[in-house]
Protein backbone atom coordinates (compact mmCIF):
# COMPACT_ATOMS: atom_id res chain seq x y z
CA UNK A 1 -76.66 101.47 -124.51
CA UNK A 2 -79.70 102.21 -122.28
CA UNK A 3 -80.13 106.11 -121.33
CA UNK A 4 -82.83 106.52 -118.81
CA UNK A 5 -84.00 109.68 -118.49
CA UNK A 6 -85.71 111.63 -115.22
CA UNK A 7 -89.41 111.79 -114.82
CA UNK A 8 -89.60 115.33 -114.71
CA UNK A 9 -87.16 115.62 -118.42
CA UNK A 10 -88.56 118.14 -120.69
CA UNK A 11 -89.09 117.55 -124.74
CA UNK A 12 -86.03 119.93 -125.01
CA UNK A 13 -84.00 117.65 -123.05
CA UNK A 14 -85.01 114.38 -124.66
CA UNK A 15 -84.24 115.70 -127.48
CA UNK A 16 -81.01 117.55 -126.95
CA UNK A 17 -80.02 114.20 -125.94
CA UNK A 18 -80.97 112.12 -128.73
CA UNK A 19 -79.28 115.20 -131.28
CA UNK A 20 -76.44 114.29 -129.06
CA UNK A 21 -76.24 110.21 -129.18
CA UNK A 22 -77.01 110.66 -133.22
CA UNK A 23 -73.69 112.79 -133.43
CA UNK A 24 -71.79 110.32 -131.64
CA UNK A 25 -72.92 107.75 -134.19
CA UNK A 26 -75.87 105.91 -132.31
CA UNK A 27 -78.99 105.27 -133.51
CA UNK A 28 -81.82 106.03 -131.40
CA UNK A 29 -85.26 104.47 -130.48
CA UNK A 30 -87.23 106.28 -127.72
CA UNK A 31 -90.08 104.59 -125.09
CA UNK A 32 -91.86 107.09 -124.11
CA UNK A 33 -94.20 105.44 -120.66
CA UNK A 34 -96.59 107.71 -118.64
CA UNK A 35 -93.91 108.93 -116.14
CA UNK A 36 -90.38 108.50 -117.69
CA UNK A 37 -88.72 107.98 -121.18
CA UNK A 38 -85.97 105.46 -122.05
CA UNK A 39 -83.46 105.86 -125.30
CA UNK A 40 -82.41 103.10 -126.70
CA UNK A 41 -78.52 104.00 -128.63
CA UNK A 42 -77.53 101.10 -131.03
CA UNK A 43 -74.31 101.18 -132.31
CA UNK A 44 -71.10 99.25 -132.25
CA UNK A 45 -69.21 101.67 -129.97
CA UNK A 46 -67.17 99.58 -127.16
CA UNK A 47 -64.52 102.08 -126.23
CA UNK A 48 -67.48 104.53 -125.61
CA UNK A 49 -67.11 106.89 -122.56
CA UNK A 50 -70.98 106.51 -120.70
CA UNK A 51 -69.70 109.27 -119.03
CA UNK A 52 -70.35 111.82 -121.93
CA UNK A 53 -74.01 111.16 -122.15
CA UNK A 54 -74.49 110.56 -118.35
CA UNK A 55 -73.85 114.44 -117.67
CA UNK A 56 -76.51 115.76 -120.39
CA UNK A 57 -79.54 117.24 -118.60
CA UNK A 58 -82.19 115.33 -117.56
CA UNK A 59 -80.36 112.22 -117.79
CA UNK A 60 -81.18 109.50 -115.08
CA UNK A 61 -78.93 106.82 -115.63
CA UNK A 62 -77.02 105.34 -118.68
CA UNK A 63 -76.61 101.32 -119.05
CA UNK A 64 -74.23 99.90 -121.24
CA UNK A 65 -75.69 96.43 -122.76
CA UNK A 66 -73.22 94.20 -123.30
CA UNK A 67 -75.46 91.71 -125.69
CA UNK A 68 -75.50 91.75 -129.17
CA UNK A 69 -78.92 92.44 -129.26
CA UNK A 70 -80.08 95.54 -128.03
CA UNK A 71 -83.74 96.30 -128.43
CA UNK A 72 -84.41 92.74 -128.24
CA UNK A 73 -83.28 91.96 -124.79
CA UNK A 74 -84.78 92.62 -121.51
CA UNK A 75 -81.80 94.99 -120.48
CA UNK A 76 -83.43 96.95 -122.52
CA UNK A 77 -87.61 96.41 -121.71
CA UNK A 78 -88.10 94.54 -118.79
CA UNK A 79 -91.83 93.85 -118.99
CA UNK A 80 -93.09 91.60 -121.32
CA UNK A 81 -94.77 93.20 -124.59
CA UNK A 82 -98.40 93.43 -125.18
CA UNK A 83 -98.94 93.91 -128.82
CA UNK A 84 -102.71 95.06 -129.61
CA UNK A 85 -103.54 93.94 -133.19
CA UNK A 86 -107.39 95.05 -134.10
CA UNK A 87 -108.54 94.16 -129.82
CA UNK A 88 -106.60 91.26 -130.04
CA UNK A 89 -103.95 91.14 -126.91
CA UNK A 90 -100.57 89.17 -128.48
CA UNK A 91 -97.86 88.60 -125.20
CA UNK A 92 -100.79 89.33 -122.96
CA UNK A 93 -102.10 86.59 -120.51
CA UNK A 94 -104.48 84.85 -123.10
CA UNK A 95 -103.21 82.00 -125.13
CA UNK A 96 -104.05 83.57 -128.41
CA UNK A 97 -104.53 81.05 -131.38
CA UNK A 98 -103.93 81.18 -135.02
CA UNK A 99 -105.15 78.79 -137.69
CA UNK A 100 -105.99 78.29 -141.28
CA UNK A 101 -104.82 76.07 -143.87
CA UNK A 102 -101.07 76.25 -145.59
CA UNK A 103 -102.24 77.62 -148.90
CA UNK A 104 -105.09 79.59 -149.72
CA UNK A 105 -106.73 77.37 -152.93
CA UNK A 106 -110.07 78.93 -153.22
CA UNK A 107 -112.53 80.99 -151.43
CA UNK A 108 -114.81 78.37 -150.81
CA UNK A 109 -111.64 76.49 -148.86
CA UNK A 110 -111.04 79.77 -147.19
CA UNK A 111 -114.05 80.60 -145.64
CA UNK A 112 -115.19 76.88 -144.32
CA UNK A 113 -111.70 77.18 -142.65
CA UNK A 114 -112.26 79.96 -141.31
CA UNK A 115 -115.69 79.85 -139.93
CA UNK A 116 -114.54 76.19 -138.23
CA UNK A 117 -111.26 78.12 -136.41
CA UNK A 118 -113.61 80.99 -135.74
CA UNK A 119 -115.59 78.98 -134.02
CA UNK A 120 -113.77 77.69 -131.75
CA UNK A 121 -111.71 80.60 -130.39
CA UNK A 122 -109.10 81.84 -133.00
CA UNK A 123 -108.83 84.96 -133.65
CA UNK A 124 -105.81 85.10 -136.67
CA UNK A 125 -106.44 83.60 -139.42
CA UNK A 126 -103.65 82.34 -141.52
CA UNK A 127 -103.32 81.02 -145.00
CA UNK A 128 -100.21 81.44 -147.92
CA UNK A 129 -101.15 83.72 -150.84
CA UNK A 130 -96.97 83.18 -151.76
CA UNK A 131 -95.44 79.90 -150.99
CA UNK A 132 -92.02 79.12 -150.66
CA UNK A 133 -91.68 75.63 -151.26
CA UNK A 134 -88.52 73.17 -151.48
CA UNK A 135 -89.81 72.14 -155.50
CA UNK A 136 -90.20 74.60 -158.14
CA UNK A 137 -92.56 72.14 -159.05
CA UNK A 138 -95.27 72.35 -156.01
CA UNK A 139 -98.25 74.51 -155.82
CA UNK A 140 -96.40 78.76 -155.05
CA UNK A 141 -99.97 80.17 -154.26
CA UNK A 142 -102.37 82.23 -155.54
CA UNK A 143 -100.28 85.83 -154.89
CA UNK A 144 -102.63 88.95 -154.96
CA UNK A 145 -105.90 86.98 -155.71
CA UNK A 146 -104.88 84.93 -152.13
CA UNK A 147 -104.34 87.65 -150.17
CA UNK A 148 -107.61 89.44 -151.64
CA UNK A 149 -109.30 86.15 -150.17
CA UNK A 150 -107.61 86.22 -147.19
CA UNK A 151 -108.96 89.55 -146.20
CA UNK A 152 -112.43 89.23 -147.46
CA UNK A 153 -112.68 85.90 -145.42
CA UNK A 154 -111.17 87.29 -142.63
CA UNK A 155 -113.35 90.23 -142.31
CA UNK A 156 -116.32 87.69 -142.71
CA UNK A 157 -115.45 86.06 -139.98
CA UNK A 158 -114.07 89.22 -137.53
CA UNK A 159 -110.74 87.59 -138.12
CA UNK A 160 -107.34 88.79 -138.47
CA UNK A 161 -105.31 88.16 -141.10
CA UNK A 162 -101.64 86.80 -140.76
CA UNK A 163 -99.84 85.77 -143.86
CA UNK A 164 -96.02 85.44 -145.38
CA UNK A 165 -93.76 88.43 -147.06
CA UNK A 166 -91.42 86.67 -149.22
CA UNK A 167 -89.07 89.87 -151.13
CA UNK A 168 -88.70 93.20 -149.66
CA UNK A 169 -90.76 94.23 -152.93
CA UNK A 170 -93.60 92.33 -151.76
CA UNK A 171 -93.56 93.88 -148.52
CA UNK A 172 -95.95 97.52 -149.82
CA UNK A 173 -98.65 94.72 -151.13
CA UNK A 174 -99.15 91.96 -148.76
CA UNK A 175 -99.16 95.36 -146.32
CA UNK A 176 -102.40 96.28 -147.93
CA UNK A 177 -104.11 93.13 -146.67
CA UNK A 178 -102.12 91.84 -144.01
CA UNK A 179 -102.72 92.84 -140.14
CA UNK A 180 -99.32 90.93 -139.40
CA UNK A 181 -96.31 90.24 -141.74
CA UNK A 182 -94.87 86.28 -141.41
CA UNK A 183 -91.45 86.10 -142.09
CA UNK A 184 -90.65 82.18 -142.92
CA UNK A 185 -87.79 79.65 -141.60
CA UNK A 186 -86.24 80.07 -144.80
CA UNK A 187 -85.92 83.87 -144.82
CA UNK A 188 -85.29 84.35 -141.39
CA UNK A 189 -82.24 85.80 -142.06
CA UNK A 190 -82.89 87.40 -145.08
CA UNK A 191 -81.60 90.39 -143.80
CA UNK A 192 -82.71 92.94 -147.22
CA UNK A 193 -86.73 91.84 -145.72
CA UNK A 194 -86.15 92.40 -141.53
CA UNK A 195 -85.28 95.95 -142.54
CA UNK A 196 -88.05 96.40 -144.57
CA UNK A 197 -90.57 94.99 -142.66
CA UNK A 198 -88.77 96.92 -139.86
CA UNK A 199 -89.44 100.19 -141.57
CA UNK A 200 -93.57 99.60 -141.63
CA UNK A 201 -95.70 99.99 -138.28
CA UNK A 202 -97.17 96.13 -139.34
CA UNK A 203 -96.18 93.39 -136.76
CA UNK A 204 -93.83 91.13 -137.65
CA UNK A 205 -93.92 87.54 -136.91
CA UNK A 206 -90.63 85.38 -137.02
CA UNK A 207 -90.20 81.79 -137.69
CA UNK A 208 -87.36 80.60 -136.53
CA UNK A 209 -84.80 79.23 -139.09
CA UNK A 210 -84.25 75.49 -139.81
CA UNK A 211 -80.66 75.17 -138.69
CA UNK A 212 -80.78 78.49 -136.51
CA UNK A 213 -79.19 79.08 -132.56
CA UNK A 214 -81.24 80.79 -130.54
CA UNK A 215 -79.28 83.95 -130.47
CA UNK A 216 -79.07 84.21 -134.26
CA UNK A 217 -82.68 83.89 -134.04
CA UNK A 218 -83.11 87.16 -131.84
CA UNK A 219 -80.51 88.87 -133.92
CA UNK A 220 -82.93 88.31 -136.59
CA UNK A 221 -85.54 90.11 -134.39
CA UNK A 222 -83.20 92.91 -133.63
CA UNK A 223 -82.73 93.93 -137.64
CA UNK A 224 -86.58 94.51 -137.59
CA UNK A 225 -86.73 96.49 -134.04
CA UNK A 226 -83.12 98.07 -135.07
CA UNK A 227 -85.13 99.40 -137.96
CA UNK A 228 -87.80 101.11 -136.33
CA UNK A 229 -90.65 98.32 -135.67
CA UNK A 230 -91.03 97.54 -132.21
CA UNK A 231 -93.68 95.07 -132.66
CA UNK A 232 -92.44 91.59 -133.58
CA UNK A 233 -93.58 88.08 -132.40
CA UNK A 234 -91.06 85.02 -132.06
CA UNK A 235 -92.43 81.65 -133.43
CA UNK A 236 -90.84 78.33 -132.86
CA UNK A 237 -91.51 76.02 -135.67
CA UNK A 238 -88.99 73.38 -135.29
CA UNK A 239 -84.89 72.44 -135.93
CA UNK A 240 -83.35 70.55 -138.03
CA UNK A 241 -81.66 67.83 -136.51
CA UNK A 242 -80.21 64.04 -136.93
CA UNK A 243 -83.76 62.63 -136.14
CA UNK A 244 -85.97 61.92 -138.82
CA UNK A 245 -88.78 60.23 -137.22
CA UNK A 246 -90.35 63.72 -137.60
CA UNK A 247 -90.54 66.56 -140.20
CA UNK A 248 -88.19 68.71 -137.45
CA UNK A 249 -87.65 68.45 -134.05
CA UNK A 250 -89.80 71.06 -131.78
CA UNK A 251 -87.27 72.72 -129.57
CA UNK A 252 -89.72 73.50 -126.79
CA UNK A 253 -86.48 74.45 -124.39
CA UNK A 254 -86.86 77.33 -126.70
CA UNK A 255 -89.77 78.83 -125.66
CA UNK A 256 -88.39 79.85 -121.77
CA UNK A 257 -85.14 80.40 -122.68
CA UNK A 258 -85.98 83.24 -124.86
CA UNK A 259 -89.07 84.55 -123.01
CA UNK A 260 -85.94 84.67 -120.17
CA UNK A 261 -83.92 86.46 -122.44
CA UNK A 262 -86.20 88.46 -124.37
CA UNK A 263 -89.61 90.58 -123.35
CA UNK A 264 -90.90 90.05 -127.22
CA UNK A 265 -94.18 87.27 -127.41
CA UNK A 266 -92.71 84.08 -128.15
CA UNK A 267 -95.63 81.06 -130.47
CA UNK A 268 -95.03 77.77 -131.21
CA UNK A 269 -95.74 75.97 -134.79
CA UNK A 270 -96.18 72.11 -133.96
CA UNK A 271 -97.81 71.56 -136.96
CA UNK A 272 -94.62 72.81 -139.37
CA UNK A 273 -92.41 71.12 -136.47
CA UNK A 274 -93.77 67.77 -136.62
CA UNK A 275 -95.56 67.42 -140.27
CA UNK A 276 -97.84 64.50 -139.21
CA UNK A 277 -101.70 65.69 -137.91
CA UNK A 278 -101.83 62.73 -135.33
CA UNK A 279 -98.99 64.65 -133.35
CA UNK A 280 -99.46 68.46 -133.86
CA UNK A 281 -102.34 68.02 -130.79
CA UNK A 282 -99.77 66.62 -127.56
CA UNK A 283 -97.11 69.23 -128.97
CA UNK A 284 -99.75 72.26 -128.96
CA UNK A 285 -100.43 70.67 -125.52
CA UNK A 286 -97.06 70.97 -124.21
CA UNK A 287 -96.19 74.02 -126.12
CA UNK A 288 -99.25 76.30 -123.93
CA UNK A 289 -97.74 73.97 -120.96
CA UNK A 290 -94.44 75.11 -120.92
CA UNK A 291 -95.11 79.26 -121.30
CA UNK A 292 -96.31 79.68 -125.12
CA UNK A 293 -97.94 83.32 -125.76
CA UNK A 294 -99.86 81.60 -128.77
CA UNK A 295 -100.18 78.98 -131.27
CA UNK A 296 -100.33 78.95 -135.21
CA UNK A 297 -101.89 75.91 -136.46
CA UNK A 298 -102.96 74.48 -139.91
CA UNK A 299 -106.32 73.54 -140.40
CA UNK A 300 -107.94 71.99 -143.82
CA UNK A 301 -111.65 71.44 -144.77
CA UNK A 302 -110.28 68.12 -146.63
CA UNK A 303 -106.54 67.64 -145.70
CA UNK A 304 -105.91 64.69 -147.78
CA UNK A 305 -106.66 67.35 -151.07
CA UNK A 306 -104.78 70.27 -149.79
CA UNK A 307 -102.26 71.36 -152.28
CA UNK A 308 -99.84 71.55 -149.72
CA UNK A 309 -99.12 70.20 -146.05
CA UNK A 310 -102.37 67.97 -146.53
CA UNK A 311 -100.43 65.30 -144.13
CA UNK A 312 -99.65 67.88 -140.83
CA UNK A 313 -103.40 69.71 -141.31
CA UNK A 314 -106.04 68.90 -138.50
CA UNK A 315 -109.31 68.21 -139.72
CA UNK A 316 -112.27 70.17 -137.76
CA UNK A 317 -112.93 67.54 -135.70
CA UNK A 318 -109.41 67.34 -134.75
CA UNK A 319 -109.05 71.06 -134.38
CA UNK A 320 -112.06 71.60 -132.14
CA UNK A 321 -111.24 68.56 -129.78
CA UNK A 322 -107.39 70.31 -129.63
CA UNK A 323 -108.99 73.47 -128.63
CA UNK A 324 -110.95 71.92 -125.88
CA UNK A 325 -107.75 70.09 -124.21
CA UNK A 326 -106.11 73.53 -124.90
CA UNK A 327 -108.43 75.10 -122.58
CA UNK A 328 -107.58 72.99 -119.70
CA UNK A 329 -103.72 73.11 -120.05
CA UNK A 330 -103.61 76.80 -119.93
CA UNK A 331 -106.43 76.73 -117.09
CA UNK A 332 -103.85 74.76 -115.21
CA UNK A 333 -101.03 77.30 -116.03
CA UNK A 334 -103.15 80.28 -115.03
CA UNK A 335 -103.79 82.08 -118.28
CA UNK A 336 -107.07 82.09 -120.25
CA UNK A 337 -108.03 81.10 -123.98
CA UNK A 338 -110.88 82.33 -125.59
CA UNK A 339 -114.11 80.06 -125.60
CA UNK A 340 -115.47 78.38 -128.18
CA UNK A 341 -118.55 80.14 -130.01
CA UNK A 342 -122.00 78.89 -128.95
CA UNK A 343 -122.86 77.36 -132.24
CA UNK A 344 -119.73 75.57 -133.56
CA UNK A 345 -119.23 74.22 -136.89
């Protein structure tokens, strides 16, 4: 439910009305905009009488949203969200870009990855300090050492750090060096982590699940908002399906039917979604074509070493030349990227 309140409603009777939802059971999330403020009331409440709410003072209107998720939903924001992460515009009109290798494996690794992505216009760097991976037998990351790395590097290189949360207790550490948490296909709906990341101020960004439907992936995103954190990006990494010719399939159809369906910024992963280098560049290409806020991308100083994803990591050359043909596809679309640096590596 959706209580819009007057312009002219006083801090008494904002909050007279939230004391009010909160006895009927509801929890509450306020927007508070220059001229008016908007409650959102979550809760499971269908015989609810609107009417009770509706007569409060300085109530404007009360909506009932009939979706399962709330926040999440444009019933509930209609404008798109701009999240500002250290001057950085995410769900604004520039195609924002984020890149780094899989795993973080040393600092030297690190930092030639990052100056090369830098370089040419990204402005996240991303890297795995803790890595989930199908064999207990692969490489699982560095843990605190990698995300030490990753925010020395970062800094180094006026970069922003992205990297994944694994366990709800991992959540207060990565915190301490991440500027936004990833939350990975595989824990997508680990439901113990949304609320935890939910209860920081950190943005959250959320892969999409291997075998998940659209709408179970924006439930996903409603645990975290549900919980208090407005701030989450949506990132479309790729389904699993019958094919096989490819690591997953890329569900680009994704990307406008949730920006239709939900305000929150909306990525695409084609290098996790196709696992082979010499395609990550035409899906990158479509993915800015058909409405992508951003891209995350790996990137490798030697891909056929990496410890892990070595096969789907763009060399420099490969990344700089993608970031050039980037440029022109979202030029054609009407939205901006950021240039390339003047001296590139």
């Amino acid at each position: 439910m959706i209580v819009v309140m007057k312009e002219r409603a006083t801090e008494a009777q904002i909050a007279a009305v939230t004391e009010r939802l909160e006895a009927y059971g509801f929890e509450v999330q306020p927007v508070i905009g220059a001229r008016q403020t908007v409650l959102g009331a979550a809760g499971v409440q269908p015989d609810f009488d609107v009417r009770h709410i509706q007569v409060l003072d300085g109530v404007s209107n009360v909506v009932r949203v009939t979706s399962s998720y709330k926040y999440v939903g444009r019933s509930w924001q209609e404008e798109d969200t701009v999240i500002d992460i250290k001057g950085v515009r995410v769900g604004g009109d520039e195609v924002v870009m984020m890149a780094g290798p899989c795993s973080v494996e040393s600092e030297e690794q690190l930092d030639a990855a990052a100056a090369a992505v830098a370089a040419e216009g990204a402005t996240f760097l991303r890297g795995g300090a803790f890595k989930p991976r199908s064999s207990p037998y692969s490489f699982q990351g560095l843990g605190e050492e990698g995300l030490r790395l990753l925010r020395t590097v970062a800094d180094r290189h006026d970069l922003r750090v992205i990297t994944e949360v694994m366990t709800p207790s991992q959540v207060d550490l990565v915190g301490q060096y991440a500027d936004v948490f990833q939350i990975g296909a595989r824990n997508m709906q680990n439901f113990d982590l949304l609320r935890a990341v939910g209860r920081t101020e950190t943005p959250v960004f959320l892969k999409r699940g291997l075998s998940a439907t659209i709408k179970e992936w924006l439930m996903s995103a409603e645990y975290v908002m549900a919980s208090g954190n407005p701030h989450v990006i949506l990132c479309e990494r790729g389904i699993r399906t019958f094919e096989s010719s490819t690591r997953n399939t890329l569900d680009l159809s994704a990307v406008p039917v949730v920006k239709n369906r939900s305000h929150l910024p909306v990525f695409v992963d084609p290098s996790h979604a196709v696992g082979f280098r010499d395609k990550v560049v035409p899906l990158a290409r479509a993915a800015v074509a058909v409405g992508a806020d951003g891209l995350m991308v790996e990137v490798h100083p030697d891909p056929p070493r990496a410890l892990s994803d070595g096969p789907q990591s763009l060399f420099f050359d490969q990344f700089s030349d993608m970031m050039r043909q980037l440029r022109l596809v979202a030029e054609a679309v009407g939205r901006p990227m950021r240039a390339a640096h003047e001296t590139s590596v």
